[in-house]
PDB file of N, CA and C in Angstrom:
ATOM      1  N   UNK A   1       0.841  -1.183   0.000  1.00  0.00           N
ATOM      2  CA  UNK A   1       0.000   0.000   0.000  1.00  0.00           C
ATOM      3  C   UNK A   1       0.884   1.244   0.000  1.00  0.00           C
ATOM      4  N   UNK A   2       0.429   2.601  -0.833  1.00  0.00           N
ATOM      5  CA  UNK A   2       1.231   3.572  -0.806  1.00  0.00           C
ATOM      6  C   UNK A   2       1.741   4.929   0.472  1.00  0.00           C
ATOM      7  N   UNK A   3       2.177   4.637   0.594  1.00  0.00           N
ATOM      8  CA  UNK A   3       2.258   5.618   1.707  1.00  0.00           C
ATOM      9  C   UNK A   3       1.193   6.868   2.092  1.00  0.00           C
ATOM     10  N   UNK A   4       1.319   7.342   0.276  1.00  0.00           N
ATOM     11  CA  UNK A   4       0.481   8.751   0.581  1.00  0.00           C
ATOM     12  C   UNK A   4      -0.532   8.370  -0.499  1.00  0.00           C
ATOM     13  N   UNK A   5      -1.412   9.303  -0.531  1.00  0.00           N
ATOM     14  CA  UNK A   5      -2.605   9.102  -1.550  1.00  0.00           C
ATOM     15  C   UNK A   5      -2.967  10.333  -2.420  1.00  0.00           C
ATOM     16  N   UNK A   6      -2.993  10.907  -3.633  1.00  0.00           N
ATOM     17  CA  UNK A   6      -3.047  12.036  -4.090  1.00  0.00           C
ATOM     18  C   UNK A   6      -4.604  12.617  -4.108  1.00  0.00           C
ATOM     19  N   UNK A   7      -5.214  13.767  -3.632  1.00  0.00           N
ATOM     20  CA  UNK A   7      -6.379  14.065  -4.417  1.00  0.00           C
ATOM     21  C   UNK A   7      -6.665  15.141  -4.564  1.00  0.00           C
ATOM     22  N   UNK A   8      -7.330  16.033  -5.677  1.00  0.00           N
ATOM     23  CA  UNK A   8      -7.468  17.041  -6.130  1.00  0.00           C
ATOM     24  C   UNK A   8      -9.160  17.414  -6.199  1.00  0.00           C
ATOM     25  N   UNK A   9      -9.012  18.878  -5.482  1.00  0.00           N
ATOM     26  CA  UNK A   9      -9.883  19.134  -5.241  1.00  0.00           C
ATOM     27  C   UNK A   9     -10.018  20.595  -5.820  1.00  0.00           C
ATOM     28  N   UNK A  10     -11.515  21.107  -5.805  1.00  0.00           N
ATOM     29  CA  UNK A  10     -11.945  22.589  -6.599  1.00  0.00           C
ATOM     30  C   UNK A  10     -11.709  23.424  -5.202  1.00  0.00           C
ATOM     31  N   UNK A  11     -11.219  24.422  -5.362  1.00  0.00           N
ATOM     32  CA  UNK A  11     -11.243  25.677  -4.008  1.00  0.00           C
ATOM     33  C   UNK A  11     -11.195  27.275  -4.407  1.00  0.00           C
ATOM     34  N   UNK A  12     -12.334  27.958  -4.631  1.00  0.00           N
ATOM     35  CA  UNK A  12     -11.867  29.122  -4.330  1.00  0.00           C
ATOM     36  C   UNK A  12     -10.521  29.819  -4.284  1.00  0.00           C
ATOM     37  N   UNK A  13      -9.779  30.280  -5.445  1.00  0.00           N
ATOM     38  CA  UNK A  13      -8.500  30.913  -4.783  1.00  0.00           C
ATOM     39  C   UNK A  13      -8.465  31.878  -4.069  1.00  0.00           C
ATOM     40  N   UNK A  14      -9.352  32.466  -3.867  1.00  0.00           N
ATOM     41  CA  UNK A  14      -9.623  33.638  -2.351  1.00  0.00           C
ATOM     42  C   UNK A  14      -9.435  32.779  -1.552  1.00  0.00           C
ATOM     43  N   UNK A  15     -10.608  32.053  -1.007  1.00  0.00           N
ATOM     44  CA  UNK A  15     -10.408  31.198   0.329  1.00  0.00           C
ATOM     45  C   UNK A  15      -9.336  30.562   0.321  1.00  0.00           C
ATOM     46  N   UNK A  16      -8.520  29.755  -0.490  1.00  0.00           N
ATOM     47  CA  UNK A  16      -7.084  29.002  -0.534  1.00  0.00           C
ATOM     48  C   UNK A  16      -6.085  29.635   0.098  1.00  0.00           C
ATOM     49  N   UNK A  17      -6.041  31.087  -0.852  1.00  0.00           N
ATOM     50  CA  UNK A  17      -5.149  32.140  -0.280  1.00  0.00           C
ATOM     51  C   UNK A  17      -4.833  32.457   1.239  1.00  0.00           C
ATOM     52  N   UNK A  18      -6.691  32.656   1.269  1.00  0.00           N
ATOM     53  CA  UNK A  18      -6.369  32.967   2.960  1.00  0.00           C
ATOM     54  C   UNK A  18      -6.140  32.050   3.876  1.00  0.00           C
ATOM     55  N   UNK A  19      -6.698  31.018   3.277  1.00  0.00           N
ATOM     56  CA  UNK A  19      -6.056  29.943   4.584  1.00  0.00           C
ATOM     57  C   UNK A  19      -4.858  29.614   4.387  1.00  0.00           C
ATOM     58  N   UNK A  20      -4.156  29.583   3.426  1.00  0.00           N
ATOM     59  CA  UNK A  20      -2.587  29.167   2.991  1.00  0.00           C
ATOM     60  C   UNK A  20      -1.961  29.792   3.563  1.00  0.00           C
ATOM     61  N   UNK A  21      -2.104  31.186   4.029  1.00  0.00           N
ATOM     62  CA  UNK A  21      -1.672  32.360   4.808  1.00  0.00           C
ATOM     63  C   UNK A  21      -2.039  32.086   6.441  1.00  0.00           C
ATOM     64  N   UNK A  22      -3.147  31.735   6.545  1.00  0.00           N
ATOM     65  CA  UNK A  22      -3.472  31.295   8.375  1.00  0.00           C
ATOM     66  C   UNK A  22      -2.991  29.974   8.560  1.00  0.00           C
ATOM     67  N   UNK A  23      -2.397  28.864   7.357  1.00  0.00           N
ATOM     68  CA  UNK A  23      -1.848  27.604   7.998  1.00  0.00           C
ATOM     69  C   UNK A  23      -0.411  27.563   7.607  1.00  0.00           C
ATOM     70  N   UNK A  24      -0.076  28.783   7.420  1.00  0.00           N
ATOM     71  CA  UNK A  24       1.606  29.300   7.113  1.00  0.00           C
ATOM     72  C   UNK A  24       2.114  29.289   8.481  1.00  0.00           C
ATOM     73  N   UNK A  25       1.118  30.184   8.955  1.00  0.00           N
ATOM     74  CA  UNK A  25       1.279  31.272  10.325  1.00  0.00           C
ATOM     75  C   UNK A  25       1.208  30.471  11.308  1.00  0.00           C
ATOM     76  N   UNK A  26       0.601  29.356  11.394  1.00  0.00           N
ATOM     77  CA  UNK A  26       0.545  28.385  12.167  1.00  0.00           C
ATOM     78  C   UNK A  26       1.242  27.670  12.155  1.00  0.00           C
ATOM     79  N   UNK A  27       2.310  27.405  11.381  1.00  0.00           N
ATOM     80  CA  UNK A  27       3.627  26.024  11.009  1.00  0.00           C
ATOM     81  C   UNK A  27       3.346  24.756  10.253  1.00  0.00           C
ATOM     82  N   UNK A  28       2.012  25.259   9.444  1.00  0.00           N
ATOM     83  CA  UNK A  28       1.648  23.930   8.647  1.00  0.00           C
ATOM     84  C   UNK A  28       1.315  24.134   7.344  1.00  0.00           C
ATOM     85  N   UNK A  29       0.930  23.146   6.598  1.00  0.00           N
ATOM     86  CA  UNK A  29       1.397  23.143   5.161  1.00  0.00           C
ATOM     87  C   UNK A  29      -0.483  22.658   4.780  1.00  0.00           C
ATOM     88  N   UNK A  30      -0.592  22.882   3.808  1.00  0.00           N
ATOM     89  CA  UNK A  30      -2.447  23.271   3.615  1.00  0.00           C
ATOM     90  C   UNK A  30      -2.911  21.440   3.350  1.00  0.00           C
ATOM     91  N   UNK A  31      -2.024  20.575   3.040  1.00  0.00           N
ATOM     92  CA  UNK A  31      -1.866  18.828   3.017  1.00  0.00           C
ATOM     93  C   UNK A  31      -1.796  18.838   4.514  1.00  0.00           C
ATOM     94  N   UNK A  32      -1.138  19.279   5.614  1.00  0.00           N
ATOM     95  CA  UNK A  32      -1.007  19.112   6.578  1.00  0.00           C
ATOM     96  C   UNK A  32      -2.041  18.887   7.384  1.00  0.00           C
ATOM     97  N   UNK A  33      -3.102  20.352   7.040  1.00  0.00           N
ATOM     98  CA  UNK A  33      -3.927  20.772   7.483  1.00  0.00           C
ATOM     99  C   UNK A  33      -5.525  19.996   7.054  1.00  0.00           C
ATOM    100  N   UNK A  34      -5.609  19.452   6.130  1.00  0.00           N
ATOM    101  CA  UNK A  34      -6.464  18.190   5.237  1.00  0.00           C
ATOM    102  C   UNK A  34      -6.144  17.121   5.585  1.00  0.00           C
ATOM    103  N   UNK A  35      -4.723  16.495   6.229  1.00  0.00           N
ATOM    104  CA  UNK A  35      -4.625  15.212   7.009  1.00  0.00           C
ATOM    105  C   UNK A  35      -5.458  15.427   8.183  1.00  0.00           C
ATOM    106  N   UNK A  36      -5.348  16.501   9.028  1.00  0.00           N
ATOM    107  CA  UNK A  36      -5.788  16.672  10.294  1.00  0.00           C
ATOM    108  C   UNK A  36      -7.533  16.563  10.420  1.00  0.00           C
ATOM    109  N   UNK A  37      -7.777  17.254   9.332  1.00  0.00           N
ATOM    110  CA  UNK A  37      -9.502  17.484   9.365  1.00  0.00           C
ATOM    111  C   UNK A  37      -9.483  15.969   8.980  1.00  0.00           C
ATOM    112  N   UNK A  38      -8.720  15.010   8.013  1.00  0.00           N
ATOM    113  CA  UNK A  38      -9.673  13.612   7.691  1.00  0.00           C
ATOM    114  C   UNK A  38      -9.408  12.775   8.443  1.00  0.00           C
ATOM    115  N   UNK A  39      -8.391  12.858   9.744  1.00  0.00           N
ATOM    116  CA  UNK A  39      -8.164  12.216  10.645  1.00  0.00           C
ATOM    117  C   UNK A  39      -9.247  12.669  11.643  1.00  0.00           C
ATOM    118  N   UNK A  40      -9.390  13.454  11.607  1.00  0.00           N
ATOM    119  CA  UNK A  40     -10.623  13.935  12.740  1.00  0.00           C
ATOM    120  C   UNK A  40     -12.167  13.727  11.620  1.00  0.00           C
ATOM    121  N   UNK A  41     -12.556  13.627  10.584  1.00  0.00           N
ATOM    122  CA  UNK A  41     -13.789  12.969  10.240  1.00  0.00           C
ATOM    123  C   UNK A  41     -13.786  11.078  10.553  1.00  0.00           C
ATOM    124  N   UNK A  42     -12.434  10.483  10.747  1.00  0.00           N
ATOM    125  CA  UNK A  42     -12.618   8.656  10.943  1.00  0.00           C
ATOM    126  C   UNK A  42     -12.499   9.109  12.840  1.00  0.00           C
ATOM    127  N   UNK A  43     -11.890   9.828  13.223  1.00  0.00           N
ATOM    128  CA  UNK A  43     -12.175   9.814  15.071  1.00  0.00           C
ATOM    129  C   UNK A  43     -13.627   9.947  15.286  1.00  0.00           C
ATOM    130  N   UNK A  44     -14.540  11.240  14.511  1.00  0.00           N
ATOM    131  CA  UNK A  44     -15.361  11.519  14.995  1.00  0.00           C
ATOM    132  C   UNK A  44     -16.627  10.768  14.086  1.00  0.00           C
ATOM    133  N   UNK A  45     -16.438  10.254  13.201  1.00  0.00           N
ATOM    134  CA  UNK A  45     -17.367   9.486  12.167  1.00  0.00           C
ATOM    135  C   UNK A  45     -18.168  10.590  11.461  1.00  0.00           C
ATOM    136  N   UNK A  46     -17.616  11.156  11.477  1.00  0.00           N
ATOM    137  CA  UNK A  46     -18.711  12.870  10.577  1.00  0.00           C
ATOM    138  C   UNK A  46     -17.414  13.936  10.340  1.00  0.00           C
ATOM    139  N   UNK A  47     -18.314  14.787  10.408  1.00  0.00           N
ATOM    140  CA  UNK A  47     -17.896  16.253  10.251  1.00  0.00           C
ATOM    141  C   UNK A  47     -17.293  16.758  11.857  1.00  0.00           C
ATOM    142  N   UNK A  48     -16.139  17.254  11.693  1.00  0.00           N
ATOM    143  CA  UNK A  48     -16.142  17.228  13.452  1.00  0.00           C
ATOM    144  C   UNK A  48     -16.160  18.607  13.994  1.00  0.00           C
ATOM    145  N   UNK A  49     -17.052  19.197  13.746  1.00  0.00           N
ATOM    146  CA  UNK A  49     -17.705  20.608  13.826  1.00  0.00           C
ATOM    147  C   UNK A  49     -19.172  20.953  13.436  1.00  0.00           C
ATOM    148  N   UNK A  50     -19.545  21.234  14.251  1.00  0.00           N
ATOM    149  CA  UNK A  50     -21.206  21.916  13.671  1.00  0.00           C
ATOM    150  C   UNK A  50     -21.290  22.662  12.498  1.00  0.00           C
ATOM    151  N   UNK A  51     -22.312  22.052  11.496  1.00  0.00           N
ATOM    152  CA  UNK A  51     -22.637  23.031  10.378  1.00  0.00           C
ATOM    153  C   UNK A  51     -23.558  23.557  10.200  1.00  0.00           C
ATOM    154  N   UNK A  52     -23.941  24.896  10.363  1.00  0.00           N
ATOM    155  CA  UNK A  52     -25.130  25.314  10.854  1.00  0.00           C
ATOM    156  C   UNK A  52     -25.300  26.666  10.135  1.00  0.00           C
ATOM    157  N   UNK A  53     -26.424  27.287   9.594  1.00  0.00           N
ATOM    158  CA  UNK A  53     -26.693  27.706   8.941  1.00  0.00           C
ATOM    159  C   UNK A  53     -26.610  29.443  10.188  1.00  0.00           C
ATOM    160  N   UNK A  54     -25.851  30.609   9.724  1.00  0.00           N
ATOM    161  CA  UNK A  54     -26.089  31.660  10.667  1.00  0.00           C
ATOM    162  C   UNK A  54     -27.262  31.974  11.782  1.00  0.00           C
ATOM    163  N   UNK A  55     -27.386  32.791  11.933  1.00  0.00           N
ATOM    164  CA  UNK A  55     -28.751  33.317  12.543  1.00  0.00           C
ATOM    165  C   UNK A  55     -28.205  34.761  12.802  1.00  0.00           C
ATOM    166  N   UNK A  56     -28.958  35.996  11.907  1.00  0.00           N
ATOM    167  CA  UNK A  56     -29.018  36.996  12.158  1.00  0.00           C
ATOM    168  C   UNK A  56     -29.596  38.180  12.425  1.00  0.00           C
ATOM    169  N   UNK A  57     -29.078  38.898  13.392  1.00  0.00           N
ATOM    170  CA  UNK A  57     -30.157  39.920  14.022  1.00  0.00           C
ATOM    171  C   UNK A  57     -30.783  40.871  12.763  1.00  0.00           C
ATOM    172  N   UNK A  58     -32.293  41.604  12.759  1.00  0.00           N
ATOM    173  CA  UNK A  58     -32.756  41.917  12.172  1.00  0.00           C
ATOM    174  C   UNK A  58     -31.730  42.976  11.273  1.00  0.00           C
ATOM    175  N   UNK A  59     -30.868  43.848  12.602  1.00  0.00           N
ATOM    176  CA  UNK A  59     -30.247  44.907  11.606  1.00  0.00           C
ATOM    177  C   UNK A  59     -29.168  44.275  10.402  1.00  0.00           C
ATOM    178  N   UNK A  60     -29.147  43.130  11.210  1.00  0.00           N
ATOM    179  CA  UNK A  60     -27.553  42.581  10.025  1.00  0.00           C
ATOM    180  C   UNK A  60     -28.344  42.175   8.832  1.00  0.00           C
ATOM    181  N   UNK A  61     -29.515  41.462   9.078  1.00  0.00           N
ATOM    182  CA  UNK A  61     -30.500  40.424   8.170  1.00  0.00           C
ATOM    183  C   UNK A  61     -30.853  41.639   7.021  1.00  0.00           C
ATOM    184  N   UNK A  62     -31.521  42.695   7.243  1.00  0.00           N
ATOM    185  CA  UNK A  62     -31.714  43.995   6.937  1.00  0.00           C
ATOM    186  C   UNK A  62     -30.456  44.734   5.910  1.00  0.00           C
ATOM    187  N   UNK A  63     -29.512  44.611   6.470  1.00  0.00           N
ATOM    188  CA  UNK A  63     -28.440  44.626   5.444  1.00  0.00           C
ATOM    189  C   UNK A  63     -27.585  44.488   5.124  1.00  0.00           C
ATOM    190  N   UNK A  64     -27.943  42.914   4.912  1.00  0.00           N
ATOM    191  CA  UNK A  64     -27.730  41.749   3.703  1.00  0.00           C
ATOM    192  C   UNK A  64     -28.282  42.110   2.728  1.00  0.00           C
ATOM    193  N   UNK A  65     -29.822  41.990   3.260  1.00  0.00           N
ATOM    194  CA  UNK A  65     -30.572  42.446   1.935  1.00  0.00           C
ATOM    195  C   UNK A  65     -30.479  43.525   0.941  1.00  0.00           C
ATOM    196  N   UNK A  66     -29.681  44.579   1.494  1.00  0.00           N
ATOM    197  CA  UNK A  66     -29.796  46.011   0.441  1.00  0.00           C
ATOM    198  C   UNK A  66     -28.801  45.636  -0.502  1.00  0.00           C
ATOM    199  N   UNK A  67     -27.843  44.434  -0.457  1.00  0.00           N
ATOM    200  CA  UNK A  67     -26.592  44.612  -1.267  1.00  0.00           C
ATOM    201  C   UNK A  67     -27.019  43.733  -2.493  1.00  0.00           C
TER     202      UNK A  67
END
């Protein structure tokens, strides 16, 4: 069996950017950081964080909408 496993995925290069930059800053490498989350989806058998849709107060909700 191979050591490592390759896979390619679609991302936003905004969001890439910025996290490539917050898992710089942290001492890790953005593979680093994708071992960790899929080691923590076989610990936790899911997603290992809540995914949950916002909830916002009228003024924020309010404008969202004007944009």
């Amino acid at each position: 069996m191979p050591k490592t496993s390759a896979m390619t995925i679609r991302i936003d290069p905004e969001i890439k950017t910025q996290a490539d930059s917050v898992l710089q800053f942290l001492g890790m490498t953005t593979s680093e950081a994708v071992t960790i989350f899929l080691r923590q989806v076989v610990l936790n058998n899911g997603i290992p964080f809540s995914i949950k849709a916002p909830v916002f107060n009228d003024e924020t909700a309010a404008a969202l909408c004007e944009e």
